[in-house]
Protein backbone atom coordinates (compact mmCIF):
# COMPACT_ATOMS: atom_id res chain seq x y z
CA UNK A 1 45.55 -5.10 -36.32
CA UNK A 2 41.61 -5.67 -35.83
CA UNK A 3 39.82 -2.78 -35.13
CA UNK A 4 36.59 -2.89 -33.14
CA UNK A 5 33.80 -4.08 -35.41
CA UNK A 6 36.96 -7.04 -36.35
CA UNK A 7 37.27 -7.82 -32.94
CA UNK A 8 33.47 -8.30 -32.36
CA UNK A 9 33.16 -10.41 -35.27
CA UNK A 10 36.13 -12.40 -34.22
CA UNK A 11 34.08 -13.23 -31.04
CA UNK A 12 30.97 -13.92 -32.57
CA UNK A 13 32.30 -16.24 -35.63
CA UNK A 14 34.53 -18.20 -32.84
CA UNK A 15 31.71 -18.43 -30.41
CA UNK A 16 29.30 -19.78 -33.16
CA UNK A 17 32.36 -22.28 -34.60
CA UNK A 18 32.49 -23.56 -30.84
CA UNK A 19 28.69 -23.92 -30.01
CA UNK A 20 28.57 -26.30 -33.33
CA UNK A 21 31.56 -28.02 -32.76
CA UNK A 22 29.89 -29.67 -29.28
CA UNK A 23 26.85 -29.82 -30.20
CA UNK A 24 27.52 -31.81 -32.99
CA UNK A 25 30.35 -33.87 -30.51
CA UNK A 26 33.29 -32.74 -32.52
CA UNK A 27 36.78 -32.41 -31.76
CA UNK A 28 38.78 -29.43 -32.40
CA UNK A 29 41.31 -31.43 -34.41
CA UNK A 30 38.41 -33.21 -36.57
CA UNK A 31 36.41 -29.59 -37.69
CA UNK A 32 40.19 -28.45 -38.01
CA UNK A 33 42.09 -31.33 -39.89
CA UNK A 34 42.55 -30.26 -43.52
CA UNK A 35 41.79 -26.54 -43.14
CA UNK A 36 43.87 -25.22 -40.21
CA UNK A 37 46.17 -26.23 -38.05
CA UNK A 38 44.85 -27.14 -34.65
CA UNK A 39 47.21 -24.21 -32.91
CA UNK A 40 44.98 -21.89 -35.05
CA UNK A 41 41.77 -23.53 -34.27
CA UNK A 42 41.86 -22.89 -30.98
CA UNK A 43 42.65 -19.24 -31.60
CA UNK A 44 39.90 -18.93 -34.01
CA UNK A 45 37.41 -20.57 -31.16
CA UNK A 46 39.02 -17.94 -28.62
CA UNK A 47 37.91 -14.81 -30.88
CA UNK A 48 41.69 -13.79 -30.86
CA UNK A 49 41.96 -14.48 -34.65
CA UNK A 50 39.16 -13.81 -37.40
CA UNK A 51 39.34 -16.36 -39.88
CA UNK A 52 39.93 -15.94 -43.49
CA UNK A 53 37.11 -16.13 -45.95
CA UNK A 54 38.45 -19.48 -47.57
CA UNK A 55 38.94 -20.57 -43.90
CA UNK A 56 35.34 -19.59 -42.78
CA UNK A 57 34.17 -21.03 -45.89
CA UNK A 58 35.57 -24.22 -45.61
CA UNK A 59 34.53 -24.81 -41.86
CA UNK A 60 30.90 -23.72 -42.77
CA UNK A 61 30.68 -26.50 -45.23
CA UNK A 62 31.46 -28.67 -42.53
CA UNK A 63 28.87 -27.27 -40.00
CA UNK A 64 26.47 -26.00 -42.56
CA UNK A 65 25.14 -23.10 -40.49
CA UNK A 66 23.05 -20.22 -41.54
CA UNK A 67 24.40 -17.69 -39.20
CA UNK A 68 28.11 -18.41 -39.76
CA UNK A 69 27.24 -18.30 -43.31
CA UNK A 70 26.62 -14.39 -42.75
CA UNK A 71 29.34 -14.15 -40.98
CA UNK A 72 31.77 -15.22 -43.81
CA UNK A 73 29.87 -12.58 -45.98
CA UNK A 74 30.80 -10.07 -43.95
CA UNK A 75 34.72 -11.39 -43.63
CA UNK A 76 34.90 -10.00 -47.05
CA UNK A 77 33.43 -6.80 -46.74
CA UNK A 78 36.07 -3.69 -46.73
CA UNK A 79 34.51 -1.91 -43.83
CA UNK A 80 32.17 -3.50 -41.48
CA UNK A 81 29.27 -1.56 -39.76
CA UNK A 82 28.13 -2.98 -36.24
CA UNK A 83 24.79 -2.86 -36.68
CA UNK A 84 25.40 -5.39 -40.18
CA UNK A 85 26.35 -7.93 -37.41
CA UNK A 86 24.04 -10.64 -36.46
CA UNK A 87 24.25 -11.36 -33.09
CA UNK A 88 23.00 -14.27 -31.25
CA UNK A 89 20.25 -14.69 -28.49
CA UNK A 90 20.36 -13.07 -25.20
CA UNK A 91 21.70 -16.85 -23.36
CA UNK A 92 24.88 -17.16 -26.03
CA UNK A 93 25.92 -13.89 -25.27
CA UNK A 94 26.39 -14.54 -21.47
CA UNK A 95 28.15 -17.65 -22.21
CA UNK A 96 30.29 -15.61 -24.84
CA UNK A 97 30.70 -13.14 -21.97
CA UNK A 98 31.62 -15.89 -19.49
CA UNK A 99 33.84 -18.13 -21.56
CA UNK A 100 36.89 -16.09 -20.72
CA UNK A 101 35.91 -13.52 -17.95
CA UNK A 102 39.39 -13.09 -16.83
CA UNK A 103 40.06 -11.52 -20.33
CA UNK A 104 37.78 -9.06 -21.61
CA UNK A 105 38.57 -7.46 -24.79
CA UNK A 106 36.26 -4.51 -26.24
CA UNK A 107 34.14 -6.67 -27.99
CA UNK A 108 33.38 -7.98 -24.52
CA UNK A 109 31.96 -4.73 -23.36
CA UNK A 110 30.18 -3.87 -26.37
CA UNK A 111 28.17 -6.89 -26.50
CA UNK A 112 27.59 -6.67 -22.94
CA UNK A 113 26.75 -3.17 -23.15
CA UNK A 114 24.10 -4.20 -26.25
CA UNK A 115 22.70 -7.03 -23.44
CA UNK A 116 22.20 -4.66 -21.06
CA UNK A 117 20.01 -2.00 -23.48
CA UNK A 118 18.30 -5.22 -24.26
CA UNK A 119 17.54 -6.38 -21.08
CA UNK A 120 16.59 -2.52 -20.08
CA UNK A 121 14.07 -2.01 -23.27
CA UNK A 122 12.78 -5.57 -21.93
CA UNK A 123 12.15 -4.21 -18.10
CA UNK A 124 14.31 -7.43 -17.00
CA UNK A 125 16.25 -5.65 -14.20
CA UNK A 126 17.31 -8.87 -12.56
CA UNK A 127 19.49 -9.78 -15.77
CA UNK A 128 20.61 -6.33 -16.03
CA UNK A 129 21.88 -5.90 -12.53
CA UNK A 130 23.95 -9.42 -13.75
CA UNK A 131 25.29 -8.23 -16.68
CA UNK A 132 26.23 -4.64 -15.67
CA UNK A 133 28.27 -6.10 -12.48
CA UNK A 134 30.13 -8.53 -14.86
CA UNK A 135 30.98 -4.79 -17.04
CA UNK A 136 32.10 -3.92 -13.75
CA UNK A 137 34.04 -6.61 -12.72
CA UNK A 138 36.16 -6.75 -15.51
CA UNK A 139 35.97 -2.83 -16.31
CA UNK A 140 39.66 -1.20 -16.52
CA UNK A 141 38.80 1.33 -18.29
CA UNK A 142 36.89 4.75 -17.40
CA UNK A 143 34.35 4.62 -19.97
CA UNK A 144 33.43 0.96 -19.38
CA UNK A 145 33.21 1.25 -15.26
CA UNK A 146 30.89 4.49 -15.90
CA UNK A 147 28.52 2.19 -18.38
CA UNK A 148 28.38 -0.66 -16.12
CA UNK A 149 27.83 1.99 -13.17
CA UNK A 150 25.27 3.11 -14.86
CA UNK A 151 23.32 0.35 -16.04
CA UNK A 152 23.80 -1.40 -12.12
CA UNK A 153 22.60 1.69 -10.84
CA UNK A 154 19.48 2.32 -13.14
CA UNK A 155 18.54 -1.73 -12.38
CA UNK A 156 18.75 -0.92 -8.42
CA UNK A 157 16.79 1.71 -8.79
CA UNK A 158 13.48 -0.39 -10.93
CA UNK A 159 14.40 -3.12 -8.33
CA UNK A 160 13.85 -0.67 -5.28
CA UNK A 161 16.97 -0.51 -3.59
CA UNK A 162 17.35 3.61 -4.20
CA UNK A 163 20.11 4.31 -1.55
CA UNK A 164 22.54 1.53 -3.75
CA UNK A 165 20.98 2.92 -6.49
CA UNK A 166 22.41 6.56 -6.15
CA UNK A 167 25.82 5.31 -5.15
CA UNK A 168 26.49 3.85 -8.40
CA UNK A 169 24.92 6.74 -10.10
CA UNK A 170 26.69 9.06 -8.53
CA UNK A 171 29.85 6.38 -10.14
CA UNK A 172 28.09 7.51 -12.92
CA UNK A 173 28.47 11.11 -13.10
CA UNK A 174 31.67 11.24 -12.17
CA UNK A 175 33.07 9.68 -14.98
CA UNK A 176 29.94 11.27 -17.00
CA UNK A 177 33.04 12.34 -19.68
CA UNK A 178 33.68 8.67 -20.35
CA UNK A 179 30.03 8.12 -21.39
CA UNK A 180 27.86 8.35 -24.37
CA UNK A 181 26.12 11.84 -24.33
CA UNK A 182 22.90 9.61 -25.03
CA UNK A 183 23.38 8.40 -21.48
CA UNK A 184 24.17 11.83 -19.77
CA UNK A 185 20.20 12.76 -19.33
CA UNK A 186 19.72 9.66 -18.40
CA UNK A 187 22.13 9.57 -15.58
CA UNK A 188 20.57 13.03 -14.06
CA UNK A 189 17.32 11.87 -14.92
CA UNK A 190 17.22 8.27 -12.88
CA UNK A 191 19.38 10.31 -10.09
CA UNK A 192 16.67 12.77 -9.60
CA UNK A 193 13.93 10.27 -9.95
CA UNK A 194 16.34 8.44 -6.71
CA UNK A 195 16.72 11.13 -4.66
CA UNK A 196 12.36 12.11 -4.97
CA UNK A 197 12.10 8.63 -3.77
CA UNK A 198 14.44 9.15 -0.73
CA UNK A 199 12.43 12.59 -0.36
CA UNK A 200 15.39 14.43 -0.42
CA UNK A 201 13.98 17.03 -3.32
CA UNK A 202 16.99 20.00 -3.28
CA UNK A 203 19.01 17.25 -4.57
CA UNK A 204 15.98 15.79 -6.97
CA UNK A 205 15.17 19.36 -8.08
CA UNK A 206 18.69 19.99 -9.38
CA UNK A 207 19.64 16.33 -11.38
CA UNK A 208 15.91 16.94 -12.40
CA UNK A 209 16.64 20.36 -14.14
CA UNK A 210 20.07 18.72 -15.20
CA UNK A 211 17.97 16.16 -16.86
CA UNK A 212 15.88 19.01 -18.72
CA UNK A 213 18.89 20.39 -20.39
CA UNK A 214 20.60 17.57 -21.80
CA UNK A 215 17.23 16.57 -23.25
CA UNK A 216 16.55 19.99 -24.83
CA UNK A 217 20.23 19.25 -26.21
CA UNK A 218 19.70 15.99 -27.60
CA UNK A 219 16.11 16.79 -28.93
CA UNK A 220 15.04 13.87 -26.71
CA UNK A 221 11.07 15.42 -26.84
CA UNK A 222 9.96 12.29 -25.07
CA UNK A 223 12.30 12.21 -22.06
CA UNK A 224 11.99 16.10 -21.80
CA UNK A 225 8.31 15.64 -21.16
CA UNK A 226 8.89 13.13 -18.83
CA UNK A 227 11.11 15.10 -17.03
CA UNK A 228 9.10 17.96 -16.79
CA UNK A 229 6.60 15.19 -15.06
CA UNK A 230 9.64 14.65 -12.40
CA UNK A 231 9.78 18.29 -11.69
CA UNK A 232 6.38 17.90 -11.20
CA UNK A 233 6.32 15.33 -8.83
CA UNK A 234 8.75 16.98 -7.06
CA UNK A 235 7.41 20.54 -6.40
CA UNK A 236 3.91 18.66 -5.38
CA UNK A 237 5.76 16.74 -2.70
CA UNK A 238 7.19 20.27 -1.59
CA UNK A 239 3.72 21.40 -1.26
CA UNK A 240 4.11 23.83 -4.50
CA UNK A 241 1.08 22.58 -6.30
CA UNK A 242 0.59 25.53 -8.62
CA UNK A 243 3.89 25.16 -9.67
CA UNK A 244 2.92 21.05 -9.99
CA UNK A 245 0.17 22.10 -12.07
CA UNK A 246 1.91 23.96 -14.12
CA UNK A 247 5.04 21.60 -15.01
CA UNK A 248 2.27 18.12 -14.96
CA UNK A 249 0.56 20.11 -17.68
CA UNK A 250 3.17 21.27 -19.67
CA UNK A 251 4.48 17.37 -19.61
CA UNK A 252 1.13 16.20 -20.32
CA UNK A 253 1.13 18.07 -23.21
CA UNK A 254 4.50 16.88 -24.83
CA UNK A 255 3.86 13.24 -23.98
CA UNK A 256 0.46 13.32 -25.53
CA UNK A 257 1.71 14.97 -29.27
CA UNK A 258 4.73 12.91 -29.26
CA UNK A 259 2.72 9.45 -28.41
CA UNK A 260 3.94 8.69 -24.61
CA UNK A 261 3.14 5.14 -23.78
CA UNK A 262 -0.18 4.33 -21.91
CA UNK A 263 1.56 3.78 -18.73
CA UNK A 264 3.55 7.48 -19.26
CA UNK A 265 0.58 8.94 -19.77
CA UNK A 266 -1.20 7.52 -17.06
CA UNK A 267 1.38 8.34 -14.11
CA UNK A 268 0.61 12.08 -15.40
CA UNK A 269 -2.98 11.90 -14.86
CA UNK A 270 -2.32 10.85 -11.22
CA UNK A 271 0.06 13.27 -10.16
CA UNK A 272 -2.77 16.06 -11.65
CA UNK A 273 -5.82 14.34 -9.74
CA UNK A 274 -3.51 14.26 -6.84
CA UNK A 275 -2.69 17.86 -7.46
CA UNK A 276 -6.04 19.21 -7.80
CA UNK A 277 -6.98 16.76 -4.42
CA UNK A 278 -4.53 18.73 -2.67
CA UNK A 279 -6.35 22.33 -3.99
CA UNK A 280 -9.77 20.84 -2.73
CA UNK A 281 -10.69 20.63 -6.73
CA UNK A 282 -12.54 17.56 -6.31
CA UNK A 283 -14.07 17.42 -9.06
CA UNK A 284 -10.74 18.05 -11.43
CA UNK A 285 -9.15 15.82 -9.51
CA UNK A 286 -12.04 12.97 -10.24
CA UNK A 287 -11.76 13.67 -14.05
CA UNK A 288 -7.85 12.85 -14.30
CA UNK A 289 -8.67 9.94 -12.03
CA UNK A 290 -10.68 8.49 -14.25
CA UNK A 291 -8.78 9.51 -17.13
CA UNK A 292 -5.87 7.42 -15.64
CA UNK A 293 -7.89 4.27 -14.62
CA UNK A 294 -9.03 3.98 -18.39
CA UNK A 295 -5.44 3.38 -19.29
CA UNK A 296 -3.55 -0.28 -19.20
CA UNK A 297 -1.06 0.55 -16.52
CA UNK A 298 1.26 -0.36 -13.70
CA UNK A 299 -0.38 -1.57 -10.57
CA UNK A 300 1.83 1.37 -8.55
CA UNK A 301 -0.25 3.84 -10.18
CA UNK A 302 -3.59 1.99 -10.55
CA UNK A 303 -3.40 1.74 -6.32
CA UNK A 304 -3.03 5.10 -6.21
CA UNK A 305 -5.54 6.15 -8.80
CA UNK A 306 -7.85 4.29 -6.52
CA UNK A 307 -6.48 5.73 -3.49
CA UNK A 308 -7.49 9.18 -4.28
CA UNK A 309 -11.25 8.26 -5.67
CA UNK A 310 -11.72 7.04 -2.20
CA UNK A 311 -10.51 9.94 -0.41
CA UNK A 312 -12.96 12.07 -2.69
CA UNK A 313 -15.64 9.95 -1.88
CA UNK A 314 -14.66 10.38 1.96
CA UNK A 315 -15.12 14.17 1.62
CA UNK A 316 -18.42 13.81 -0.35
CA UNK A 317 -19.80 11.33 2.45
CA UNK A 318 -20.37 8.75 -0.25
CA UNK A 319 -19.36 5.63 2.09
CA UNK A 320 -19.94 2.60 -0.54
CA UNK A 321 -17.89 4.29 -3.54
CA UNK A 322 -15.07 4.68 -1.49
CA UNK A 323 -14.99 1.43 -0.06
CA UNK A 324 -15.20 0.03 -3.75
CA UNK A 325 -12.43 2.01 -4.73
CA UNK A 326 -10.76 1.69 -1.63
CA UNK A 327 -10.59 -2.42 -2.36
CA UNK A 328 -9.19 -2.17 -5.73
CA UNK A 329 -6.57 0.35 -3.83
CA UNK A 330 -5.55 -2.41 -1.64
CA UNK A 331 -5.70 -5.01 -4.42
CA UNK A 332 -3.35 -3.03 -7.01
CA UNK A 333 -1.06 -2.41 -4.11
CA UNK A 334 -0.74 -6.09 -3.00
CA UNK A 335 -0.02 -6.44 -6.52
CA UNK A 336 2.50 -4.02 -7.37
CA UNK A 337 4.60 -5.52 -4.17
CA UNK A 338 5.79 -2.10 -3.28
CA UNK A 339 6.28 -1.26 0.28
CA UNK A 340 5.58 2.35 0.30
CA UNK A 341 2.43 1.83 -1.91
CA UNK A 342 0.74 -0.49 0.54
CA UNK A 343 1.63 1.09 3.82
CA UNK A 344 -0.31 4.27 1.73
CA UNK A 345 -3.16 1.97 0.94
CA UNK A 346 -3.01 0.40 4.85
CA UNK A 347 -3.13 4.03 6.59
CA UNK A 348 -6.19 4.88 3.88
CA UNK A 349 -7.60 1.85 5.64
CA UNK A 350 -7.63 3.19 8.87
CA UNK A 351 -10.05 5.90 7.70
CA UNK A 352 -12.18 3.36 5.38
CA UNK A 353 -13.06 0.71 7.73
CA UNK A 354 -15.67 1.09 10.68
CA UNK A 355 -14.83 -1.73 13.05
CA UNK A 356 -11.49 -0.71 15.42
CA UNK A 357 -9.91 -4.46 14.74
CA UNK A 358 -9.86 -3.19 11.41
CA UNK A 359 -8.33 0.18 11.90
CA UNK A 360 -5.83 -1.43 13.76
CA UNK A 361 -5.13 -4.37 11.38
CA UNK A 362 -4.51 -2.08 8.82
CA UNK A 363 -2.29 0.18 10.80
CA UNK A 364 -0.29 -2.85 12.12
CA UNK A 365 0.75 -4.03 8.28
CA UNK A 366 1.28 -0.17 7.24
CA UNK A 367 3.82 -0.37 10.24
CA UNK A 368 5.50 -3.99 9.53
CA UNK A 369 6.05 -2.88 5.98
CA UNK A 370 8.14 0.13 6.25
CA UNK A 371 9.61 -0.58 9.40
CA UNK A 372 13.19 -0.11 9.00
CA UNK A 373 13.21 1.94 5.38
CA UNK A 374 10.06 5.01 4.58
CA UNK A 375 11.05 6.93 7.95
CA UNK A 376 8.01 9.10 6.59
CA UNK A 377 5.17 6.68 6.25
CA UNK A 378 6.98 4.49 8.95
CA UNK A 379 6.87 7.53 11.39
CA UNK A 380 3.02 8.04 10.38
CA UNK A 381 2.18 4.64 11.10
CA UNK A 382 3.35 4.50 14.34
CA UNK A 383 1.51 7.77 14.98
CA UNK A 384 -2.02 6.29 13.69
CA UNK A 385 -1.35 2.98 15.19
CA UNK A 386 -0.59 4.85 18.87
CA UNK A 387 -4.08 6.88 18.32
CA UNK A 388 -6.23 3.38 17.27
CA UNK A 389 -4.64 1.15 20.46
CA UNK A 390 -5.00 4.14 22.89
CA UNK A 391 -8.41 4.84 21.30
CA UNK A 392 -9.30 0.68 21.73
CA UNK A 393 -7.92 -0.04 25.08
CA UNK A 394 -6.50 3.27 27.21
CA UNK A 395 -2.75 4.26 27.33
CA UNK A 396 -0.32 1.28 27.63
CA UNK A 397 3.62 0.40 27.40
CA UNK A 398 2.73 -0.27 23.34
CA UNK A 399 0.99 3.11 22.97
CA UNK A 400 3.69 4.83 24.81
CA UNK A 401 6.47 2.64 22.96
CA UNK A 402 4.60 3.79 19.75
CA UNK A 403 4.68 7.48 20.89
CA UNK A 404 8.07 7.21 21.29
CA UNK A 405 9.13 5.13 18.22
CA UNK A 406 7.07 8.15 16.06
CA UNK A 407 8.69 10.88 17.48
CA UNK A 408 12.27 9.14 17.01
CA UNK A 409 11.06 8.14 13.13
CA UNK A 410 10.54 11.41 12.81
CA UNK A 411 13.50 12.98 13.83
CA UNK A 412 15.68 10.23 12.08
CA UNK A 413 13.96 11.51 8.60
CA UNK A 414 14.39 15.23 9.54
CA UNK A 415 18.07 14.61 10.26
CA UNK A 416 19.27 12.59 7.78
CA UNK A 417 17.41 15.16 4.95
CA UNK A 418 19.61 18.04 6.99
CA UNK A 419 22.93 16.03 7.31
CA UNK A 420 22.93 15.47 3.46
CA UNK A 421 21.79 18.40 2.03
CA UNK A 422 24.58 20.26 4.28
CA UNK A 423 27.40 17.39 2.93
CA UNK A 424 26.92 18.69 -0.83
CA UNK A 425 27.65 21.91 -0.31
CA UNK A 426 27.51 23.86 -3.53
CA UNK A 427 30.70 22.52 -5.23
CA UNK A 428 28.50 20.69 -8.14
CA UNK A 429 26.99 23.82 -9.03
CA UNK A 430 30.03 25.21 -10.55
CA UNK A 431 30.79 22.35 -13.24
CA UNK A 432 27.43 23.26 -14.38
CA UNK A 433 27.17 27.12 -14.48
CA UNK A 434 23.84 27.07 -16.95
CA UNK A 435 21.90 25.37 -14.65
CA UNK A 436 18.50 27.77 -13.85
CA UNK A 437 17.18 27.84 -10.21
């Protein structure tokens, strides 16, 4: 019986047997006649059989092949270690994957599972949503439906659909058992990092600290830090910002010994400038701005970099440096394509520009963009917009629909934060008793 590191090779040798075969516009019974019989060719092709040595070595000197020539190598080899494997480019293994989808075996799932880290590590969340929803539509067992749940989830959450997102991350944690303890940090981690996003932060405080523990475990220094930056992030959107301080430095400190990425490091210095903004530290706040905008970064954080060095130069009455930083604000966000980013840099506008058709301009696209999804910013741009048409032409049936429209935005948010964090209860606390609070 073929164990697992058999099986995979069984796939991989009849994949690469196959590809040759048609390329080179063979039949099955030509590559076969005079080696096997064609029955056996076919199950070779398949992956259900590994071929012998004298087999593999026979058919290689018919397709004369560099890769298949490792592969009979390791035919011979007592024990086989996956990572001695050579496995083929990112395109063979989907059609590998799709060949036979009705019939996944577990060398199915751990190549797809080694696609998806691949396509992860290479921030291609399109073709990891793809190949995590194939793990789950051929999952059976619990382990594989909690890796593909996990890998569909993390990809909905880079592509910006967060309420998806925590659904299948929540799949996740529920069959958290099933998974890798590599992935278990990860799982809390990406769920807290959802839930700040939806601005529901008891929930993001507690998957956050969850997060924090299984990285002490695993001596993951690098994703402790960078949780310790989620904590962060959350405490200074609950208005704690000596606490922010606090946990911002602390993971500003572990990411720079341990050599974060740029972009890491970066984020950091933002959430401190914004931080020490919120103090009235200006000119703190202006040194980690600048710290950041030295970096090569994402345009998310570059916007909002630029965001606060105008609202610095707003308090300091210095009119032409914010409206320089105030354009690359707007640039970065257009850029970065995120909603929530632009309607931030399209309300900043309001305060920026001098002409009212400008104010209101802005305040219109802050509006379009988050109508329907950011009840927060959505709820603050019909507030602002209200103030600029009432302030331009008098009250009207707009102004007063706008009124109304805020006050309901409003609400919506407050309720929906209420409703949820009343639906968890505290029945999740007692699987994890360690947790601090």
């Amino acid at each position: 019986m073929m164990g697992d590191e058999q099986r995979l090779l069984a796939l991989l040798i009849g994949y690469r047997v196959r590809k040759l075969r048609q390329s080179r516009k063979l039949s099955q019974l030509t590559l076969a006649r005079g080696i096997v019989g064609q029955s056996m060719m076919s199950q070779i092709e398949t992956g259900r059989q590994i071929p012998a040595y004298e087999v593999l070595v026979l058919l290689n000197e018919r397709l004369n092949d560099e890769m298949l020539r490792q592969y009979t190598v390791l035919v011979t080899s007592p024990v086989i270690n996956m990572r001695e494997i050579p496995l083929p480019n990112k395109e063979d293994i989907v059609s590998i994957l799709d060949y036979n989808r009705a019939h996944w075996t577990v060398a199915h799932f751990k190549l797809a599972g080694y696609l998806c880290a691949m396509h992860y590590e290479d921030r291609d969340f399109l073709s990891l949503r793809d190949v995590a929803a194939r793990i789950l539509d051929n999952a059976i067992s619990g382990d594989s439906k909690a890796l593909g749940a996990y890998y569909f989830g993390t990809a909905l959450l880079f592509l910006g659909q967060m309420e998806d997102s925590s659904e299948y991350l929540l799949l996740a944690e529920k069959q958290l058992k099933q998974l890798d303890a590599k992935f278990h940090g990860l799982v809390f981690y990406n769920l807290g990092f959802v839930y700040t996003q939806l601005e529901y932060y008891g929930q993001a405080m507690w998957y956050a600290k969850m997060a924090i523990e299984e990285f002490q475990h695993l001596g993951d220094i690098l994703r402790y830090g960078k949780a310790l930056g989620l904590i962060g992030t959350i405490q200074s959107r609950m208005g704690k910002y000596h606490d922010a301080e606090k946990s911002f430095e602390q993971s500003y400190m572990v990411l720079q010994k341990w050599g974060a990425a740029e972009t890491d490091l970066a984020r950091v210095e933002l959430n401190l400038a914004n931080v020490y903004e919120s103090l009235e530290l200006l000119t703190e706040a202006k040194k980690w701005c600048q710290l950041g905008l030295k970096r090569n970064t994402d345009p998310v954080t570059l916007s909002s970099l630029h965001m606060i060095m105008t609202r610095i130069y707003l308090t300091l009455d210095l009119e032409e440096d914010a409206m320089e930083h105030y354009v690359w604000a707007r640039e970065m966000a257009d850029r970065s394509r995120d909603a929530r980013t632009i309607a931030m840099a399209e309300l900043l506008g309001t305060r920026v520009h001098t002409s009212m058709p400008e104010k209101i301009q802005a305040a219109r696209r802050a509006y379009e963009v988050t109508k329907d999804k950011y009840h927060l910013q959505h709820a603050l741009a019909c507030e602002i917009l209200a103030q600029l048409c009432s302030q331009d032409s008098g009250f009207s049936p707009e102004v007063d629909t706008l009124q109304r429209e805020s006050i309901a935005t409003y609400r919506e948010f407050v309720a929906s934060h209420v409703a949820l964090d009343k639906s968890i209860g505290f029945s999740a606390l007692a699987h994890r008793p360690s947790v601090s609070t």
